[in-house]
PDB file of N, CA and C in Angstrom:
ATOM      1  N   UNK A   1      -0.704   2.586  70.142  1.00  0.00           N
ATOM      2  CA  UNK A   1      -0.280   3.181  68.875  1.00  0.00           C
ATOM      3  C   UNK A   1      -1.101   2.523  67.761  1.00  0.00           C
ATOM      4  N   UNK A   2      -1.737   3.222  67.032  1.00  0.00           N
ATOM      5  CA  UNK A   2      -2.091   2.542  65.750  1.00  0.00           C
ATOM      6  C   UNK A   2      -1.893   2.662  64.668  1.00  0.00           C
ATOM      7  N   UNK A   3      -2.226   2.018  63.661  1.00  0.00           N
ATOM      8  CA  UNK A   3      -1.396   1.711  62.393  1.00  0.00           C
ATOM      9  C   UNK A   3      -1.258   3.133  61.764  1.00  0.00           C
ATOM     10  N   UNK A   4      -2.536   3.873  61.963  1.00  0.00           N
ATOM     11  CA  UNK A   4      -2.511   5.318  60.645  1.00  0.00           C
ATOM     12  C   UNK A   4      -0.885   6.494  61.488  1.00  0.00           C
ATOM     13  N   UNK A   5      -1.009   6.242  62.723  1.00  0.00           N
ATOM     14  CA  UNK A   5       0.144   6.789  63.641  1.00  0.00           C
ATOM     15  C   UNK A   5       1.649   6.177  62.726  1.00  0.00           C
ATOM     16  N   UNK A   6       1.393   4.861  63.301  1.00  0.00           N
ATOM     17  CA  UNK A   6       2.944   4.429  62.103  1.00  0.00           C
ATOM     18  C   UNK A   6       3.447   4.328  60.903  1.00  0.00           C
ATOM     19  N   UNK A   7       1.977   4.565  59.755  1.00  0.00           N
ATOM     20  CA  UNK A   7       2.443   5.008  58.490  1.00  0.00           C
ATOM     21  C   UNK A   7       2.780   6.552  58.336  1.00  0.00           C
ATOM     22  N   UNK A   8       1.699   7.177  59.294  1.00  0.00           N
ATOM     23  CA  UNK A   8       2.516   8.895  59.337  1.00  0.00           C
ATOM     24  C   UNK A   8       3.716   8.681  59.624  1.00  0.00           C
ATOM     25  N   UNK A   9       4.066   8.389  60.638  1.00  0.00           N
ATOM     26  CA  UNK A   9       5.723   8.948  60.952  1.00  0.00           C
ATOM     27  C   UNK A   9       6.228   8.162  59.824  1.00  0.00           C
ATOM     28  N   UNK A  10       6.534   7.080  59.211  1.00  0.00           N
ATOM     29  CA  UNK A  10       7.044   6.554  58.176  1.00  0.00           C
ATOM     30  C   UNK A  10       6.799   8.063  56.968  1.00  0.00           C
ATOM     31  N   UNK A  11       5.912   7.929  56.583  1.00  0.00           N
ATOM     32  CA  UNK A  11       5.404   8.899  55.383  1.00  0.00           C
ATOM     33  C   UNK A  11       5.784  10.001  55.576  1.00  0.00           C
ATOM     34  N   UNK A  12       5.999  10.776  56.776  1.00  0.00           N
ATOM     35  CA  UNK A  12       6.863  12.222  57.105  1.00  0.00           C
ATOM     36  C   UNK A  12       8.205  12.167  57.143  1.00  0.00           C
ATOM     37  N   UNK A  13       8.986  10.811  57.065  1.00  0.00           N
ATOM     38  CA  UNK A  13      10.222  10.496  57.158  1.00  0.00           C
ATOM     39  C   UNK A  13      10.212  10.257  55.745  1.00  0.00           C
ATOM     40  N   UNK A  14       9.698  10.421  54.168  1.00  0.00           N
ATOM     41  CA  UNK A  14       9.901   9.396  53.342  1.00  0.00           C
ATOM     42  C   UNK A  14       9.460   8.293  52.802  1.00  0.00           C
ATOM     43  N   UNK A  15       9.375   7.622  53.559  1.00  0.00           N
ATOM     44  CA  UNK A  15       9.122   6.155  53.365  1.00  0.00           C
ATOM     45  C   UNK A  15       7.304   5.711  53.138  1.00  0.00           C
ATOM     46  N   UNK A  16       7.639   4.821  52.433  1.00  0.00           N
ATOM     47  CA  UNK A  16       6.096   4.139  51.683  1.00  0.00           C
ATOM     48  C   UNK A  16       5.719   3.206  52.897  1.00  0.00           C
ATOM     49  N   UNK A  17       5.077   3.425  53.219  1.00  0.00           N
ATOM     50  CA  UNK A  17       4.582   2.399  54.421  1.00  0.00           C
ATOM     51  C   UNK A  17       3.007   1.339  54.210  1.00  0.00           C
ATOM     52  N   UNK A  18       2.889   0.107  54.338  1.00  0.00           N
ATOM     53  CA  UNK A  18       1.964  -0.780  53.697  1.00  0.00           C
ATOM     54  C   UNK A  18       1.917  -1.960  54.798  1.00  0.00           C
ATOM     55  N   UNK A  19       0.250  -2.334  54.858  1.00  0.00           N
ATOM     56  CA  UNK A  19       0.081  -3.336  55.730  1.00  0.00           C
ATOM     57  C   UNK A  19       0.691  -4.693  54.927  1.00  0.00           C
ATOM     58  N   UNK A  20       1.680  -5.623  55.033  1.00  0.00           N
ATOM     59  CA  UNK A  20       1.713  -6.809  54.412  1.00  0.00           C
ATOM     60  C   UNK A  20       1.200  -7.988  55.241  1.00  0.00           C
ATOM     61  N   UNK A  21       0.649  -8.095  56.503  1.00  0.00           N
ATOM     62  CA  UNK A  21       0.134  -8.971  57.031  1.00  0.00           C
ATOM     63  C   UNK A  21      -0.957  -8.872  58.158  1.00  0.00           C
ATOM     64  N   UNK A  22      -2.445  -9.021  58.582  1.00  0.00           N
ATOM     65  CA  UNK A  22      -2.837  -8.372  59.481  1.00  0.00           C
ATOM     66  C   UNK A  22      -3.872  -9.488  60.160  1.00  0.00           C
ATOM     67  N   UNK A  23      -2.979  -9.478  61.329  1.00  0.00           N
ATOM     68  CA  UNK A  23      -4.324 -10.520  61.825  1.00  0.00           C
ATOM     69  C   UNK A  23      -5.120  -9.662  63.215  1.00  0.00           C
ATOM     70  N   UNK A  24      -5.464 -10.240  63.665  1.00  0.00           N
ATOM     71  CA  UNK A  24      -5.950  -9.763  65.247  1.00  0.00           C
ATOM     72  C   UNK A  24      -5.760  -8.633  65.984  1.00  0.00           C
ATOM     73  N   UNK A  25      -4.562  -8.764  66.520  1.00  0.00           N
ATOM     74  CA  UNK A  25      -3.600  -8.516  67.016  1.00  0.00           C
ATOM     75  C   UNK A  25      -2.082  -8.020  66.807  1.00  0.00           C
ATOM     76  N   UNK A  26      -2.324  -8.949  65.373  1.00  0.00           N
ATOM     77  CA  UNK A  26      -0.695  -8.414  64.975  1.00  0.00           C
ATOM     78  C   UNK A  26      -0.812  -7.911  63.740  1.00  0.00           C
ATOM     79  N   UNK A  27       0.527  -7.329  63.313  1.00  0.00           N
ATOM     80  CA  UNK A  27       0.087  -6.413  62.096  1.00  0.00           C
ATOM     81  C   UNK A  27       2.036  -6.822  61.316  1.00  0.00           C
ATOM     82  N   UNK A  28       2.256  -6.696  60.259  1.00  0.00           N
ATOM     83  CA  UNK A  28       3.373  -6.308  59.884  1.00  0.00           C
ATOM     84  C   UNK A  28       3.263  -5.692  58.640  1.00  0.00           C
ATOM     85  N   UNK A  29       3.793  -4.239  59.210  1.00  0.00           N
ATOM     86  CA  UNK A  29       4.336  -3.232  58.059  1.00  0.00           C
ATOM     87  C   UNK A  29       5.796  -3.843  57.181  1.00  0.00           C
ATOM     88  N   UNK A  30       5.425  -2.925  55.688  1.00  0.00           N
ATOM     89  CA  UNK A  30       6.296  -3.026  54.986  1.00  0.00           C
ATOM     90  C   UNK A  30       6.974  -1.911  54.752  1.00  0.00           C
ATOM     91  N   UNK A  31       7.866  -1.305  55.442  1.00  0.00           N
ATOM     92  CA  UNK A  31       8.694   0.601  54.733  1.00  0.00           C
ATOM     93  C   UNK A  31       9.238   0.153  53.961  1.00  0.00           C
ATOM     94  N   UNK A  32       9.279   1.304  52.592  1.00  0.00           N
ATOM     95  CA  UNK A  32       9.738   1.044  51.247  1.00  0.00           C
ATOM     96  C   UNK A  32      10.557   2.760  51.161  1.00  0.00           C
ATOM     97  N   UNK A  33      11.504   2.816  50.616  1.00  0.00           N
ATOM     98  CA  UNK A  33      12.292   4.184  50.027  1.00  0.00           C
ATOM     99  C   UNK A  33      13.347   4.043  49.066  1.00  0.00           C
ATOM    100  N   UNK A  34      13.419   4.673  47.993  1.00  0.00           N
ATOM    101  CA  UNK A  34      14.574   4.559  46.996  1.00  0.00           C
ATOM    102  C   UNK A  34      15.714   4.935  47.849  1.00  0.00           C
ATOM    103  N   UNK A  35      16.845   4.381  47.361  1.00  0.00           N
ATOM    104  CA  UNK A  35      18.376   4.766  48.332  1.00  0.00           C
ATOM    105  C   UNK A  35      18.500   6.466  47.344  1.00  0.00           C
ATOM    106  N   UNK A  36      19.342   7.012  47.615  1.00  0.00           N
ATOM    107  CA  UNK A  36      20.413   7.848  46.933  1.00  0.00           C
ATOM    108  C   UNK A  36      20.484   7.550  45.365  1.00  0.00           C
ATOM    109  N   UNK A  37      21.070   5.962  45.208  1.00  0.00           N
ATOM    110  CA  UNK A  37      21.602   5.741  43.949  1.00  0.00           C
ATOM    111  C   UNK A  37      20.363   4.906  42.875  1.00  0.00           C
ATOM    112  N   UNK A  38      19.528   4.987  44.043  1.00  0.00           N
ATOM    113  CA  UNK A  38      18.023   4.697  43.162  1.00  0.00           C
ATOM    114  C   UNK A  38      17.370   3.546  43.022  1.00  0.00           C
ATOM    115  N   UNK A  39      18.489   2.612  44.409  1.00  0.00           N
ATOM    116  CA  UNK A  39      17.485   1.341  44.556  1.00  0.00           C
ATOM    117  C   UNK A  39      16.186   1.451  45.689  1.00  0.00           C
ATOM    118  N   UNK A  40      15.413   0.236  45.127  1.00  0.00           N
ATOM    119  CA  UNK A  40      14.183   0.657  45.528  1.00  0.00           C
ATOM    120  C   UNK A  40      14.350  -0.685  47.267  1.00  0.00           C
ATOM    121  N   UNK A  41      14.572   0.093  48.437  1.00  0.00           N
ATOM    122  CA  UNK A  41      15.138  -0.329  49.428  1.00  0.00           C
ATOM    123  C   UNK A  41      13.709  -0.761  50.259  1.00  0.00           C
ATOM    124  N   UNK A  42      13.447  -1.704  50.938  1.00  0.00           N
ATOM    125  CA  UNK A  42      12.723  -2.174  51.697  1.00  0.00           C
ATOM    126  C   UNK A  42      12.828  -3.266  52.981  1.00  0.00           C
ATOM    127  N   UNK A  43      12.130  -3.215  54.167  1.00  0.00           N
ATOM    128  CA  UNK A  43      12.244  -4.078  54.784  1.00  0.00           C
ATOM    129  C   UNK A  43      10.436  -4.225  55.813  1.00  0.00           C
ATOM    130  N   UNK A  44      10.877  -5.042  56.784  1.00  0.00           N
ATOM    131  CA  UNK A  44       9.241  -5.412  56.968  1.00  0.00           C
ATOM    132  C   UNK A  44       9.514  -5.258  58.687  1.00  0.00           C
ATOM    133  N   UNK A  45       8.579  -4.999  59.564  1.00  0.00           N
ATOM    134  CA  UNK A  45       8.604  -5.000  60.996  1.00  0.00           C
ATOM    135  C   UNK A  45       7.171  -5.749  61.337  1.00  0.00           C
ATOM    136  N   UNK A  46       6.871  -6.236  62.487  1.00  0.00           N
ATOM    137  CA  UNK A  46       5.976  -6.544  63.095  1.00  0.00           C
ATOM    138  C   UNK A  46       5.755  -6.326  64.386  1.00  0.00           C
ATOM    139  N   UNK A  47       4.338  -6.213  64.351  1.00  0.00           N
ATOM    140  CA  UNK A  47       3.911  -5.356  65.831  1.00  0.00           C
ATOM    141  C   UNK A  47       2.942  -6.369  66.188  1.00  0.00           C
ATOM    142  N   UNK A  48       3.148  -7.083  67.247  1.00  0.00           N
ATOM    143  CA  UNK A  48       2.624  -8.286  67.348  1.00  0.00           C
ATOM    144  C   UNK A  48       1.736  -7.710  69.385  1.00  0.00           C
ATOM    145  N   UNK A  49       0.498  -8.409  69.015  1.00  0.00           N
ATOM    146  CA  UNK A  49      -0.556  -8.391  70.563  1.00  0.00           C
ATOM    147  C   UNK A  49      -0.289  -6.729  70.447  1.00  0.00           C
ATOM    148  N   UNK A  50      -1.000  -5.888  69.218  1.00  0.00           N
ATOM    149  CA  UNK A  50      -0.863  -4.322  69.052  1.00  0.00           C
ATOM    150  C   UNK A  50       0.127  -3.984  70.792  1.00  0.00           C
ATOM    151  N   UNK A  51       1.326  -4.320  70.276  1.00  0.00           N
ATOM    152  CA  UNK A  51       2.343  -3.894  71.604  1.00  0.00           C
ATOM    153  C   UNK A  51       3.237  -3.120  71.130  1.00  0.00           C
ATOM    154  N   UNK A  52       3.401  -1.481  71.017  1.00  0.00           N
ATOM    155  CA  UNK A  52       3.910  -0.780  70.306  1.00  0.00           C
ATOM    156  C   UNK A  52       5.774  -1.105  70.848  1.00  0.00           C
ATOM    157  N   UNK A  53       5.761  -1.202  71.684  1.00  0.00           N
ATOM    158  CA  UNK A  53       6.762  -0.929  72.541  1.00  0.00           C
ATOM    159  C   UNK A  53       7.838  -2.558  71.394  1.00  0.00           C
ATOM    160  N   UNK A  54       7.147  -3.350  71.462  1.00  0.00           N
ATOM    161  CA  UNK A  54       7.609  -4.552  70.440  1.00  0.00           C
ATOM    162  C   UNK A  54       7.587  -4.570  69.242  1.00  0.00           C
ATOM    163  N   UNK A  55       7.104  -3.196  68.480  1.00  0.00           N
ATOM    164  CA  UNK A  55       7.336  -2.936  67.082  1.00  0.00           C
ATOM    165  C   UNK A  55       8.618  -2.272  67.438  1.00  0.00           C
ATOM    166  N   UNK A  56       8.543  -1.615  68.284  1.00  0.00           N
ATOM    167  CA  UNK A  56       9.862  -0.764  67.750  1.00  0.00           C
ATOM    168  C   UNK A  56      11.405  -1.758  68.299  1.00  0.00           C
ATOM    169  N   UNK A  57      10.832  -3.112  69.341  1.00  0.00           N
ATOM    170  CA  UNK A  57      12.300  -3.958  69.276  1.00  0.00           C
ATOM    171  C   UNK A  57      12.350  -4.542  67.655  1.00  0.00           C
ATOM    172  N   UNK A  58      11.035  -4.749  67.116  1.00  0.00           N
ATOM    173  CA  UNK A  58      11.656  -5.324  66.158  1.00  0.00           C
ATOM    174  C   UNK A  58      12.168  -4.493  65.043  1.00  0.00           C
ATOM    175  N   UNK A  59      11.823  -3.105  64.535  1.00  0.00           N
ATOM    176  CA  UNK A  59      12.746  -2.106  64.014  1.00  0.00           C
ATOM    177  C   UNK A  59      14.475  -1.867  63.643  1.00  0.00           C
ATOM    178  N   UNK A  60      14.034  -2.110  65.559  1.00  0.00           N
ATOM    179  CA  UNK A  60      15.605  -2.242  66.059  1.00  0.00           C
ATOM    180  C   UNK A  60      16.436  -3.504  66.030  1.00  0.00           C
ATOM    181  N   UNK A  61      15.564  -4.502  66.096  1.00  0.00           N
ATOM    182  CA  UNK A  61      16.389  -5.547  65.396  1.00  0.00           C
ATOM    183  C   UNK A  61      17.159  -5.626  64.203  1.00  0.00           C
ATOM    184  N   UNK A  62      15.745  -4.965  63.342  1.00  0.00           N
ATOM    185  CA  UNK A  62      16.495  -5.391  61.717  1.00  0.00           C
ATOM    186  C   UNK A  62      17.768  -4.542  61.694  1.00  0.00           C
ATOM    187  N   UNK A  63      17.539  -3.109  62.475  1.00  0.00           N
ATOM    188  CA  UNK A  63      18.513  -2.219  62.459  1.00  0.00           C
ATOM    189  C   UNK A  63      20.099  -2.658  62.795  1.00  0.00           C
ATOM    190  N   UNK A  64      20.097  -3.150  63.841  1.00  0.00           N
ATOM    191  CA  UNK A  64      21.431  -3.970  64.297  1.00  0.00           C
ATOM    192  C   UNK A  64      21.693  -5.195  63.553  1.00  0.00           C
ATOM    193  N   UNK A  65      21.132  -6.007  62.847  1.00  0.00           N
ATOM    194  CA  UNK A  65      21.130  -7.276  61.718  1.00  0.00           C
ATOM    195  C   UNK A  65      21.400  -6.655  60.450  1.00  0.00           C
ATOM    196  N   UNK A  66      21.214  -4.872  60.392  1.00  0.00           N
ATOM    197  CA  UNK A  66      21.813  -4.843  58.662  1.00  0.00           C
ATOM    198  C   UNK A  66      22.852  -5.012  58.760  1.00  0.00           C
ATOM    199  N   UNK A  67      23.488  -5.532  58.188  1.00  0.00           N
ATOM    200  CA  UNK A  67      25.042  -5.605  57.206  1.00  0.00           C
ATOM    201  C   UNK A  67      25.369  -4.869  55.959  1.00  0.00           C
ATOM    202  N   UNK A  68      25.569  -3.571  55.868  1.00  0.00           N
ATOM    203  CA  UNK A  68      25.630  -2.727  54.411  1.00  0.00           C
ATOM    204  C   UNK A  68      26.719  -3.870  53.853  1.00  0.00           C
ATOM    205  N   UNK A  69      27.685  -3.966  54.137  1.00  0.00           N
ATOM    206  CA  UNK A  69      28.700  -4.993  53.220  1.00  0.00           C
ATOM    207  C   UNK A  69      27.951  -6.289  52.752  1.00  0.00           C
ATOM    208  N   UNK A  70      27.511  -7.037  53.737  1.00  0.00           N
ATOM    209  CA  UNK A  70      26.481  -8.188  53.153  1.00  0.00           C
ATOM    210  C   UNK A  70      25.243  -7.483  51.756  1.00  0.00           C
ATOM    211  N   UNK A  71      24.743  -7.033  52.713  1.00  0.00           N
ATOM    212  CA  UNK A  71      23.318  -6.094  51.076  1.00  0.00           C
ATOM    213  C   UNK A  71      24.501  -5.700  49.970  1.00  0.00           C
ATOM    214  N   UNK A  72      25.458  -4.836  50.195  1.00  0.00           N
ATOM    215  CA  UNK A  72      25.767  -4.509  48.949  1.00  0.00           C
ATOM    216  C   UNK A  72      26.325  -5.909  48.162  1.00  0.00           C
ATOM    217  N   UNK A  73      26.644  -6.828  48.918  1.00  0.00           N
ATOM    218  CA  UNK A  73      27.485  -8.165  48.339  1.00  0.00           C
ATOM    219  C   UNK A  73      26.367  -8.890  47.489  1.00  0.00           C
ATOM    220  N   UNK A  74      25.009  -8.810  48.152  1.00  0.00           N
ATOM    221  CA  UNK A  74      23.934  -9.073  47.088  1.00  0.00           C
ATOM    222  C   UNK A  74      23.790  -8.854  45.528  1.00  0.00           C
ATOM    223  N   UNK A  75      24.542  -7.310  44.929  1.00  0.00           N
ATOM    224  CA  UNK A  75      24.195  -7.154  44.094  1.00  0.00           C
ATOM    225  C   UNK A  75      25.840  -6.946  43.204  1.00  0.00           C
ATOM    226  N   UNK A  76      26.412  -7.490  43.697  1.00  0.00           N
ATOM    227  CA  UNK A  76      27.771  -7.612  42.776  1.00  0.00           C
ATOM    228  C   UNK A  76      27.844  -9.031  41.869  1.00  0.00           C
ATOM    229  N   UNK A  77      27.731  -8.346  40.681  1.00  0.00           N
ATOM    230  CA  UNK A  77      27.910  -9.442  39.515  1.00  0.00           C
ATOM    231  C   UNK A  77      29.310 -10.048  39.344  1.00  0.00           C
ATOM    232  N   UNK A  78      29.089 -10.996  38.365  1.00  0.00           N
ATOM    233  CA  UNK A  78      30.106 -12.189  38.131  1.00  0.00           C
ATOM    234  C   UNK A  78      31.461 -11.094  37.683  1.00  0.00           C
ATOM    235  N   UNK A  79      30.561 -10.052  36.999  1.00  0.00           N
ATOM    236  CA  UNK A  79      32.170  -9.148  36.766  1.00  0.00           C
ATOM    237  C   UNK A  79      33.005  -8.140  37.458  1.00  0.00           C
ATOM    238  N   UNK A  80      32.666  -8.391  38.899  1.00  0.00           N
ATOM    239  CA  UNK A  80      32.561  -7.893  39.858  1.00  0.00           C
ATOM    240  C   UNK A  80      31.964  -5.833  39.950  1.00  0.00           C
ATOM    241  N   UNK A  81      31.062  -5.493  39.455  1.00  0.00           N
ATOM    242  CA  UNK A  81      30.106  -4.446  39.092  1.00  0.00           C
ATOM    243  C   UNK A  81      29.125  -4.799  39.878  1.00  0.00           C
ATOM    244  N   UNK A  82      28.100  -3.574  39.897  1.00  0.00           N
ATOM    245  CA  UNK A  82      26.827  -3.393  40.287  1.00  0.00           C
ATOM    246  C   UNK A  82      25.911  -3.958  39.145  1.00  0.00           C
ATOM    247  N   UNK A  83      25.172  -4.852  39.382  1.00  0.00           N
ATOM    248  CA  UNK A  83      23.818  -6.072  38.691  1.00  0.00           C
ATOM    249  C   UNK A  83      22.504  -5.465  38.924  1.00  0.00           C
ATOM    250  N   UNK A  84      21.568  -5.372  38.135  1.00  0.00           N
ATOM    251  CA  UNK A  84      20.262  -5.303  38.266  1.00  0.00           C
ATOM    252  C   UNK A  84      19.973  -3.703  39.077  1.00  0.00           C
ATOM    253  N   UNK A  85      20.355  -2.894  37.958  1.00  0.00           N
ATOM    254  CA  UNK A  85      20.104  -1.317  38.538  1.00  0.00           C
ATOM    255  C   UNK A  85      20.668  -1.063  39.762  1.00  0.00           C
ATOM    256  N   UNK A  86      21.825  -1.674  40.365  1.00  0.00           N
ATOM    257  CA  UNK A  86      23.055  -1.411  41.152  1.00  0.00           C
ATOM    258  C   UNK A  86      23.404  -0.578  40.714  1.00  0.00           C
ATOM    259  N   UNK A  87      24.468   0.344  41.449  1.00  0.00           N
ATOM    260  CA  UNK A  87      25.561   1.324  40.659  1.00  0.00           C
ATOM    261  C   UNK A  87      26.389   0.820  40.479  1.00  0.00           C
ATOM    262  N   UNK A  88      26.977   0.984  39.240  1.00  0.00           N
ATOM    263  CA  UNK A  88      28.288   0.048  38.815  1.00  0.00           C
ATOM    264  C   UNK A  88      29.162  -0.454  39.417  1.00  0.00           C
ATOM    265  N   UNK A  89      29.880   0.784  40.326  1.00  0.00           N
ATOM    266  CA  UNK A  89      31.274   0.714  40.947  1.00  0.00           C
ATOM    267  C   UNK A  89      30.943   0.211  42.402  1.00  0.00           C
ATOM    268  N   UNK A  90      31.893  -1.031  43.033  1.00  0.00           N
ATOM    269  CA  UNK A  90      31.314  -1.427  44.007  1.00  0.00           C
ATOM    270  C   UNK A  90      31.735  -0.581  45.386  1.00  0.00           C
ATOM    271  N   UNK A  91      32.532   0.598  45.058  1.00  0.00           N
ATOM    272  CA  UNK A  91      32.160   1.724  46.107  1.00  0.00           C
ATOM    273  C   UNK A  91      31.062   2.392  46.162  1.00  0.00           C
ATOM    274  N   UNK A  92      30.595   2.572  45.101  1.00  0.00           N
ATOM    275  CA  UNK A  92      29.523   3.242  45.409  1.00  0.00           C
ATOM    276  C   UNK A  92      27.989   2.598  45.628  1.00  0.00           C
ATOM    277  N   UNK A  93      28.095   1.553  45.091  1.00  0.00           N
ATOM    278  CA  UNK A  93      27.248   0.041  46.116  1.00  0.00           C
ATOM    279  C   UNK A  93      26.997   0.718  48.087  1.00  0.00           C
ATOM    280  N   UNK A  94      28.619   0.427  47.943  1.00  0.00           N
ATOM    281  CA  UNK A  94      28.448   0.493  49.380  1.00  0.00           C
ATOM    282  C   UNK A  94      28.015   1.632  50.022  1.00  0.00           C
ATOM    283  N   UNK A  95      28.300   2.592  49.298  1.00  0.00           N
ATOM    284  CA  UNK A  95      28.182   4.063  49.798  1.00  0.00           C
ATOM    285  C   UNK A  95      26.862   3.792  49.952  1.00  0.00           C
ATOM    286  N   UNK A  96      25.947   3.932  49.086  1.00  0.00           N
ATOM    287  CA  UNK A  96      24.542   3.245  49.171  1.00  0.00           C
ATOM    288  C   UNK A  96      24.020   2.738  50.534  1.00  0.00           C
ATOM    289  N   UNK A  97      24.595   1.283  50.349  1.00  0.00           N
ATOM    290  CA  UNK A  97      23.826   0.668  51.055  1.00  0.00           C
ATOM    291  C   UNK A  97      24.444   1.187  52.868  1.00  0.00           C
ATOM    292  N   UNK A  98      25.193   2.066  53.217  1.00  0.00           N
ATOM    293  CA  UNK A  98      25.777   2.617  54.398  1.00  0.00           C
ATOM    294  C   UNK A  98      24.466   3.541  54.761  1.00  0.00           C
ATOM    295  N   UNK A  99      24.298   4.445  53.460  1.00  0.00           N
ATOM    296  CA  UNK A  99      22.956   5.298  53.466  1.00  0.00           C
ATOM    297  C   UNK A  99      22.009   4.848  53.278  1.00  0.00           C
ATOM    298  N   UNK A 100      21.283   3.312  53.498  1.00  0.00           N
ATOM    299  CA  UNK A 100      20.157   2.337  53.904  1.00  0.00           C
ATOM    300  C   UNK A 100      20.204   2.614  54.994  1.00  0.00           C
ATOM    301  N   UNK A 101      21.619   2.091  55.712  1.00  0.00           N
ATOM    302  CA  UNK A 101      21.185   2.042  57.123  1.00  0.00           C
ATOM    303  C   UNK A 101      21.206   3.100  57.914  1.00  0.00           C
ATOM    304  N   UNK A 102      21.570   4.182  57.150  1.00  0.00           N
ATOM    305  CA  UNK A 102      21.634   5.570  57.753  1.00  0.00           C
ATOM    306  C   UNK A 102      19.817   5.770  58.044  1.00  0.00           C
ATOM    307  N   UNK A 103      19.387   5.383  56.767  1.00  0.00           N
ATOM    308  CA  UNK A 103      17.446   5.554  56.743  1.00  0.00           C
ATOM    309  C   UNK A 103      17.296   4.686  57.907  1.00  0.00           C
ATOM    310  N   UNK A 104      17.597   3.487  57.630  1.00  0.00           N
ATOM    311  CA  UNK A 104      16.587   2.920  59.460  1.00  0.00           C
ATOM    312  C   UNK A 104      16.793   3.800  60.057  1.00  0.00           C
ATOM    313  N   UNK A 105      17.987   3.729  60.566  1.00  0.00           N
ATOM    314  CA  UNK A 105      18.281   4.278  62.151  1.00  0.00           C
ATOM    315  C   UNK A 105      17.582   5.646  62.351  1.00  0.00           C
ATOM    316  N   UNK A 106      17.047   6.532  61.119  1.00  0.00           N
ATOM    317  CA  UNK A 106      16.406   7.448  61.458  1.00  0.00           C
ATOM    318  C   UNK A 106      15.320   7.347  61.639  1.00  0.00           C
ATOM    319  N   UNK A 107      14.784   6.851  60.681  1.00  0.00           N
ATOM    320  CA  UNK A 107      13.332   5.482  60.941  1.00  0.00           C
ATOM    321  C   UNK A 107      12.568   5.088  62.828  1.00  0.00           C
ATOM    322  N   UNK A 108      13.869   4.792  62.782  1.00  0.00           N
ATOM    323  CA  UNK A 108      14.109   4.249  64.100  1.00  0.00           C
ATOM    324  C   UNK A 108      13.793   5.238  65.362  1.00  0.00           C
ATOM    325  N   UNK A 109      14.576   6.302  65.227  1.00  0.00           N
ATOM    326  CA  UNK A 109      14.523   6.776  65.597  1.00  0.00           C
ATOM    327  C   UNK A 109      13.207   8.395  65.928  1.00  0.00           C
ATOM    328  N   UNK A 110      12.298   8.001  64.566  1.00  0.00           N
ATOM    329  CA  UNK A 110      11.558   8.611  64.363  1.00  0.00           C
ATOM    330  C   UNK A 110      10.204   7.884  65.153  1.00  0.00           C
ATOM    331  N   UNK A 111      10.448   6.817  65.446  1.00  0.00           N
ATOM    332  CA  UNK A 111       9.289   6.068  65.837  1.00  0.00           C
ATOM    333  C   UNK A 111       9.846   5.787  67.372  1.00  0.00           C
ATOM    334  N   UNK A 112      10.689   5.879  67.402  1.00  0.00           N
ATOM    335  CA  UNK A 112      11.187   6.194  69.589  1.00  0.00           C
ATOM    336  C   UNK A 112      10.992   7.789  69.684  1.00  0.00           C
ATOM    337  N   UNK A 113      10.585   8.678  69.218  1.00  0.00           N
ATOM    338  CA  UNK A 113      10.754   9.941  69.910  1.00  0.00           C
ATOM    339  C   UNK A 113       9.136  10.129  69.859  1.00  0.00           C
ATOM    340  N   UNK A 114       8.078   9.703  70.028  1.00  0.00           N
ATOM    341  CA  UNK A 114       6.653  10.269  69.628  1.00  0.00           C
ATOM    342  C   UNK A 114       6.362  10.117  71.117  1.00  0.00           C
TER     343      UNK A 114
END
């Protein structure tokens, strides 16, 4: 698999896709997409000894390690509100960040079906 392969499927799904590290062998992408409520959502994978089959465990890692309750807990201020272009109400935080992980898993899933 090579890199212009995994920014397409990223880029047909949405998502901003960017080399942030590249050596040899290994590579780690950065996918970037605004949520719903207009945060600007990102995370990073690595595809290490170009072993496609190990980009997509690590995908799936981050995928099973999100915590929407943890991320949204990130951005709740002292007055208990949404901070720093959050949405105010901390339901709708969460609603949000539920529909982050709704994007991996499609993500995810966009890069297991090729």
């Amino acid at each position: 698999m090579n890199i212009d392969r995994i920014t397409g499927i990223a880029e047909n799904n949405g998502w901003t896709a960017s080399i942030e590290d590249k050596t040899n062998s290994d590579i780690t992408f950065v996918f970037s997409k605004m949520t719903p409520a207009g945060q600007d959502f990102s995370f990073s994978a690595a595809m290490e000894d170009n072993d496609y089959s190990n980009f997509i465990d690590n995908v799936e890692e981050y995928y099973q390690a999100y915590a929407p309750d943890y991320e949204a807990s990130l951005w709740i201020g002292n007055d208990g509100h949404g901070k720093n272009g959050a949405p105010y109400h901390i339901k709708d935080l969460i609603e949000d960040m539920l529909t982050a992980e709704k994007m991996i898993w499609e993500l995810l899933v966009s890069f297991k079906n090729i």
